[in-house]
Every structure is written in structure tokens, then in C-alpha cells.
Protein backbone atom coordinates (compact mmCIF):
# COMPACT_ATOMS: atom_id res chain seq x y z
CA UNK A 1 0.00 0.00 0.00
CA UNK A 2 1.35 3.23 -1.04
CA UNK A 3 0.44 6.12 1.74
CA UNK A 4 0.98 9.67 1.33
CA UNK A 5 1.39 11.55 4.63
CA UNK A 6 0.60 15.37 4.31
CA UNK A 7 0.72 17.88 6.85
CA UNK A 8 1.84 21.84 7.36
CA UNK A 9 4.90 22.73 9.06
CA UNK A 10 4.76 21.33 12.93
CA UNK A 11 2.39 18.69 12.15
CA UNK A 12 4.49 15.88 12.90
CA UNK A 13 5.06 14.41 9.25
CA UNK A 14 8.27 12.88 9.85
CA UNK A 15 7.47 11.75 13.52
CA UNK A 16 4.19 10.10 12.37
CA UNK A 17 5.81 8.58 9.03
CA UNK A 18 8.41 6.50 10.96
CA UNK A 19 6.12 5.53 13.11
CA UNK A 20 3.58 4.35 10.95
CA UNK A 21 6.07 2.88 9.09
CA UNK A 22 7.42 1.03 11.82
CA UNK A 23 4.13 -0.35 12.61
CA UNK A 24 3.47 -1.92 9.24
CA UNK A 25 6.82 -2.85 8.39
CA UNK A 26 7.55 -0.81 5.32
CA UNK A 27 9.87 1.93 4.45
CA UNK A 28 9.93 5.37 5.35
CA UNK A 29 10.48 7.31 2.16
CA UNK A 30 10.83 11.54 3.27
CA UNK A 31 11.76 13.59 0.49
CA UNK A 32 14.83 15.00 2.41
CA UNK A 33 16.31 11.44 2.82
CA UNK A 34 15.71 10.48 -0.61
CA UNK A 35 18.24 13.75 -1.83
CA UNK A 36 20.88 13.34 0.28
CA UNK A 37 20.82 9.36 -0.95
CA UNK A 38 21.23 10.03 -3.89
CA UNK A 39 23.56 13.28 -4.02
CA UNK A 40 25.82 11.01 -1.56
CA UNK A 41 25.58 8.21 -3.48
CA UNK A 42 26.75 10.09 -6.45
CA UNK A 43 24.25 8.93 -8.89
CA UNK A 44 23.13 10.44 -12.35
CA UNK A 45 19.75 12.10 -10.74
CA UNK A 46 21.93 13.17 -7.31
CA UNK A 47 24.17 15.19 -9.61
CA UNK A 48 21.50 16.61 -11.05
CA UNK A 49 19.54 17.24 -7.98
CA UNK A 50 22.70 18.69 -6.47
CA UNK A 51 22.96 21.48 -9.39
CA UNK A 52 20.05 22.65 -8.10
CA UNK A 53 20.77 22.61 -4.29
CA UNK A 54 24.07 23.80 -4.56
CA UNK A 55 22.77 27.25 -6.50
CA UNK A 56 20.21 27.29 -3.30
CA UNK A 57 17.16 26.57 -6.28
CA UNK A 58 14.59 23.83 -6.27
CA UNK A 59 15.10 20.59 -7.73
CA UNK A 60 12.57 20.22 -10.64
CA UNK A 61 9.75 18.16 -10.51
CA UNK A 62 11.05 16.16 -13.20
CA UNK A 63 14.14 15.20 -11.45
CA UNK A 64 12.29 14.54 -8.25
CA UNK A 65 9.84 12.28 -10.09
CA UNK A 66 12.76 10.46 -10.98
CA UNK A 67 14.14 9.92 -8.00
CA UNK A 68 10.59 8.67 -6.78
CA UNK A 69 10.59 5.90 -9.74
CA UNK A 70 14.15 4.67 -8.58
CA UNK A 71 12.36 4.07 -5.24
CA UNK A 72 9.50 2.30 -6.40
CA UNK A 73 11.66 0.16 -8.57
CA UNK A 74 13.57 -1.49 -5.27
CA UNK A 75 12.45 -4.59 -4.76
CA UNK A 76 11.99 -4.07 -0.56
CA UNK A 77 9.07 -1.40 -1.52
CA UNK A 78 7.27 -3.79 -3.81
CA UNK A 79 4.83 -4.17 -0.66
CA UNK A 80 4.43 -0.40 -0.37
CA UNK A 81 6.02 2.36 1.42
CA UNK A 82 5.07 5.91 3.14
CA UNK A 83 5.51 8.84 1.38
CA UNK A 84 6.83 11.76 3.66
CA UNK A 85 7.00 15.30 1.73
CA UNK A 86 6.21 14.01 -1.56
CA UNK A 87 4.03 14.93 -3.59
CA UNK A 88 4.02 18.61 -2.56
CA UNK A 89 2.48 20.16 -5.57
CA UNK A 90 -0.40 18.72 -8.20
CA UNK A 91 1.87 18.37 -10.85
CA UNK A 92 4.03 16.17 -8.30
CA UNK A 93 0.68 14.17 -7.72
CA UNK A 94 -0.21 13.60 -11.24
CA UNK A 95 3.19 12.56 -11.92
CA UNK A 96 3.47 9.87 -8.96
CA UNK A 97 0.24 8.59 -10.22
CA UNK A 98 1.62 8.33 -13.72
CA UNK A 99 4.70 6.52 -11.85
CA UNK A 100 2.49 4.46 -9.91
CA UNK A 101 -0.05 3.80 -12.91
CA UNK A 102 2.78 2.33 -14.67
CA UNK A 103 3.90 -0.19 -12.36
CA UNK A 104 0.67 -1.26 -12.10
CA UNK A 105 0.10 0.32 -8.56
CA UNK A 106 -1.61 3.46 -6.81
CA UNK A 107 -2.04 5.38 -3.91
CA UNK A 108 -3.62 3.98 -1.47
CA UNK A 109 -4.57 6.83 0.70
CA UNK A 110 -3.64 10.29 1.83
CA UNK A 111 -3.36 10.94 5.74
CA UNK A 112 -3.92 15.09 6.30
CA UNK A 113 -2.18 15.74 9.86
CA UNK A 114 -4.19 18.64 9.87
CA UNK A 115 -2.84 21.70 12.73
CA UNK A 116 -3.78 25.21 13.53
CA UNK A 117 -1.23 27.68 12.80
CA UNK A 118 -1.47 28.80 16.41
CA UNK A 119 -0.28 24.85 17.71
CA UNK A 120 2.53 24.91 14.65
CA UNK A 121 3.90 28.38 15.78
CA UNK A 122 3.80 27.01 19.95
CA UNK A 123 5.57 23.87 18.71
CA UNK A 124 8.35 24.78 15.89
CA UNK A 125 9.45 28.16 18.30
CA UNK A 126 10.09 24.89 21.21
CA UNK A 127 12.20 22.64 18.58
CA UNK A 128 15.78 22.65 19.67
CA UNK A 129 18.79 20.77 17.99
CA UNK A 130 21.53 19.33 19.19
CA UNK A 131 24.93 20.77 16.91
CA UNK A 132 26.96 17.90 18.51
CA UNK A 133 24.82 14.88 17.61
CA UNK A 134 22.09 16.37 15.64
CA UNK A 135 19.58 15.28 17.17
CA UNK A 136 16.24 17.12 17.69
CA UNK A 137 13.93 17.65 20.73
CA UNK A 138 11.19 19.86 21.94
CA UNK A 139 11.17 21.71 24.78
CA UNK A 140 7.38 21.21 25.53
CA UNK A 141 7.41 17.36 26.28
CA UNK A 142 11.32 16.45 26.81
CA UNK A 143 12.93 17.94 30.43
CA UNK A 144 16.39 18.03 29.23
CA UNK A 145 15.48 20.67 26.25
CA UNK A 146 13.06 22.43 28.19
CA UNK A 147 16.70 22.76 30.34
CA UNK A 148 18.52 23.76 27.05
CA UNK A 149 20.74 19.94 27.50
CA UNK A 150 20.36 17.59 25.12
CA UNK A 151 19.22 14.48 26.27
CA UNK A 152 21.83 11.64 24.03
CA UNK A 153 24.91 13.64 24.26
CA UNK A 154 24.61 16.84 26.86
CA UNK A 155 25.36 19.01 24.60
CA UNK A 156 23.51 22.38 24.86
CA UNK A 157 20.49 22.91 22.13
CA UNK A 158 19.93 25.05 20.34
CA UNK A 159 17.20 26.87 18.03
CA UNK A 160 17.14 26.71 14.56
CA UNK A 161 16.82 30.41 12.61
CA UNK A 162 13.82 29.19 10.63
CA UNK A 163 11.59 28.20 14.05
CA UNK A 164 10.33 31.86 14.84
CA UNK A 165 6.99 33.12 14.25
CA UNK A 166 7.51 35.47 10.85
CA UNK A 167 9.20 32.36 9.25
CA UNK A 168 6.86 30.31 10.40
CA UNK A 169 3.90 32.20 8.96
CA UNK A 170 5.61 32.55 5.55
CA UNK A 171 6.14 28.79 5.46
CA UNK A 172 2.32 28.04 6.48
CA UNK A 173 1.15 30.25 3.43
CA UNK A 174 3.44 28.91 1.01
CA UNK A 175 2.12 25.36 2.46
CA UNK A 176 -1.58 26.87 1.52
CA UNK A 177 -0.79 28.02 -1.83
CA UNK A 178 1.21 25.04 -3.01
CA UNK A 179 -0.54 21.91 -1.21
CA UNK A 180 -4.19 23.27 -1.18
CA UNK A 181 -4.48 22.03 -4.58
CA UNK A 182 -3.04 19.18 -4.37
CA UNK A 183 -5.37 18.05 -1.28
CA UNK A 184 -8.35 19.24 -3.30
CA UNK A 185 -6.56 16.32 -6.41
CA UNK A 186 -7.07 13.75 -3.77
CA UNK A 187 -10.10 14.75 -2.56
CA UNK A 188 -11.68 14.69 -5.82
CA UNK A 189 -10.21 10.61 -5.83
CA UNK A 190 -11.77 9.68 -2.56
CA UNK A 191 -8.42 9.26 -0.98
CA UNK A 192 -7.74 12.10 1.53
CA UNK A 193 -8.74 11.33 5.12
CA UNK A 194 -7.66 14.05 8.15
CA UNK A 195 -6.25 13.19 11.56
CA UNK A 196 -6.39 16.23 14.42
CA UNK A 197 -2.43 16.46 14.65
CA UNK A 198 -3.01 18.97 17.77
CA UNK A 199 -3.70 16.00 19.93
CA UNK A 200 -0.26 14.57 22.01
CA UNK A 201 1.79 11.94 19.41
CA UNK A 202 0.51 8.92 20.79
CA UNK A 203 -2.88 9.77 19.92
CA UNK A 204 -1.88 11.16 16.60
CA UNK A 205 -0.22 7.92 16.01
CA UNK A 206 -3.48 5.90 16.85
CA UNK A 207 -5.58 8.10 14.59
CA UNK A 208 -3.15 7.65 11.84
CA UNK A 209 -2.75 4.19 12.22
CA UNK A 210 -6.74 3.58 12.45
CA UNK A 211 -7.42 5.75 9.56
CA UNK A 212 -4.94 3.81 6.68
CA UNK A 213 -6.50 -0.04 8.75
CA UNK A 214 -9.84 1.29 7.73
CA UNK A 215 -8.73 2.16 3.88
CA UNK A 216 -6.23 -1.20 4.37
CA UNK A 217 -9.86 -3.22 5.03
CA UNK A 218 -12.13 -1.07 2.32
CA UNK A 219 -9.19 -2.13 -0.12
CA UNK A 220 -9.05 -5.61 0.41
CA UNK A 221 -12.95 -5.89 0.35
CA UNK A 222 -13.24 -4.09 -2.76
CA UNK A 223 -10.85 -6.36 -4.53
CA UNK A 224 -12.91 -10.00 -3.46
């Protein structure tokens, strides 16, 4: 089954995509990983990509796409996978369903994490990194970043430059004007279901993980 998680900045994409992930036993596809694999692994679609990145531009859709096909070609995602980031725009989604269409596949469904600005602003201005081990914590549920420590290494966190409110505002209207569409494309298919992403993770993760076992059962009825 091929699931696309969506979501605005400070929804919880990535969180909720390796977990759900986990829980099914397929791979965790985010569009971030899927660049630096391939610009690190040299390949013709990495160089290409890196062009782009390196000149601070976005990588094409086209390129992208192809990156996407290379995944769905590995035999360990035959089974499915979750999409985390991709498709952003409607041209992205009408080329992963050209993709998909051709190997004979399609999404299965869409999962909106859907947020209030307000939460997204409370939770992304609270996200603090760690510039020793990289990893990343929130002040609001862990006690060693709301003490500025982090909690693997001890270094002291800190806060990105992106996580304050005017970025954060700019970021959720670019999400509007680029991924509106693109929800309305699935829509219009039947395949976009919403999860309240303000609730704490665990619950998230239960609504998530309900919502793609109730398309997982409508699937497998439909095709008896």
C-alpha cells in the first residue's frame, strides 16, 4: 500500500511517518532522505539534484519524479512504502500517479495531519537541535530541552533560525498556496482522510494508524 502523509509545518510528518512505518513494516520514504541518498551516493539524478541545491534553487519536478521511480523500482518497496513530503504540488501528484499507474500500482490513501497555525507556531518556536549529535527535541514534552541539554549527548540545544513566528507564517502560506491544490486532487479521488495532529503523538499515532487499517480493510474488500 502506497500512503501519502501530508501535513503543514509542525504537524508531525516525519514523527508520524516513521512511526507508521514502523508499525506496518515498510519503508519510510521523506523527500529530504531520498536527496541526500542520492547526491551522496553520487548517482546520475543526485548530480543533477545537487545542481540545483548547490545554487540554493529547487530541484525540478522532473528530477524529483525520478528519484521517486528509482524508489518504487527497489524490490523491498514492492509491498508499499510511506511517502513523507512528496508529492508537494499537483503536478508532483499527477506525476506519482503516472509513476504508480505504470507499475501497475496506486495510492492507497492520503493521511492530512491537519494543525492550527497557532499549535505549529507554539511547537516549531520549542524545537531545539543538538549541533553535537544532531539530534532534535522539543522543549514542551522532553525535560532536558526544556533545560537547554540535550538528552543523548549533553550538549547544549539550540534553536534553529527558521523556528520563529515570521518564518513560520511565511512557510504556512506557502504550504496553503502550493498543497491546497493538491489536497483538493485527492479529494476529488476519494483518498484524503484528516487526523487532528493537535492531539499529544501517541494519539496522533493511533488516529493515523486507524485511519490507513480502515482504507487497508475497504481495499481488500473491494478487490474479493
Amino acid at each position: 500500500m502506497v500512503i501519502v502523509l501530508f501535513g503543514p509545518p509542525g504537524a508531525g510528518k516525519g514523527t508520524q511517518a516513521k512511526r507508521l512505518a514502523a508499525r506496518l513494516g515498510l519503508p519510510h520514504v521523506s523527500t529530504g532522505d531520498l536527496l541526500r541518498a542520492a547526491v551522496g551516493g553520487g548517482t546520475p539524478l543526485g548530480k543533477e539534484a545537487k545542481s540545483y541545491l548547490d545554487r540554493g534553487a529547487l530541484v525540478p519536478d522532473e528530477t524529483m519524479l525520478g528519484l521517486v521511480g528509482e524508489v518504487l523500482d527497489r524490490p523491498d518497496h514492492a509491498c508499499g512504502l510511506v511517502l513523507d513530503g512528496f508529492p508537494r504540488t499537483t503536478p508532483q501528484a499527477h506525476g506519482l500517479d503516472r509513476l504508480l499507474g505504470e507499475r501497475g500500482r496506486a495510492v492507497g490513501v492520503v493521511v492530512l495531519l491537519d494543525i492550527t497555525e497557532e499549535e505549529a507556531v507554539r511547537r516549531l518556536t520549542s524545537r531545539l537541535s543538538c549541533p553535537k549529535c544532531g539530534g532534535i527535541s522539543n522543549a514542551l514534552v522532553d525535560l532536558s530541552a526544556a533545560k537547554g541539554v540535550c538528552g543523548s549527548c549533553g550538549a547544549r540545544l539550540e534553536q534553529r533560525s527558521d523556528d520563529n513566528p515570521t518564518v513560520i507564517a511565511a512557510r504556512f502560506q506557502e504550504y496553503r498556496r502550493l498543497t491546497q491544490p493538491t489536497l483538493d486532487y485527492y479529494r476529488a479521488q476519494g483518498k484524503l482522510e484528516s487526523v487532528d495532529a493537535g492531539l499529544p503523538v501517541d494519539e496522533v499515532a493511533a488516529g493515523v494508524e486507524a485511519t490507513v487499517g480502515k482504507r487497508s480493510a475497504a481495499g481488500r474488500t473491494a478487490a474479493r
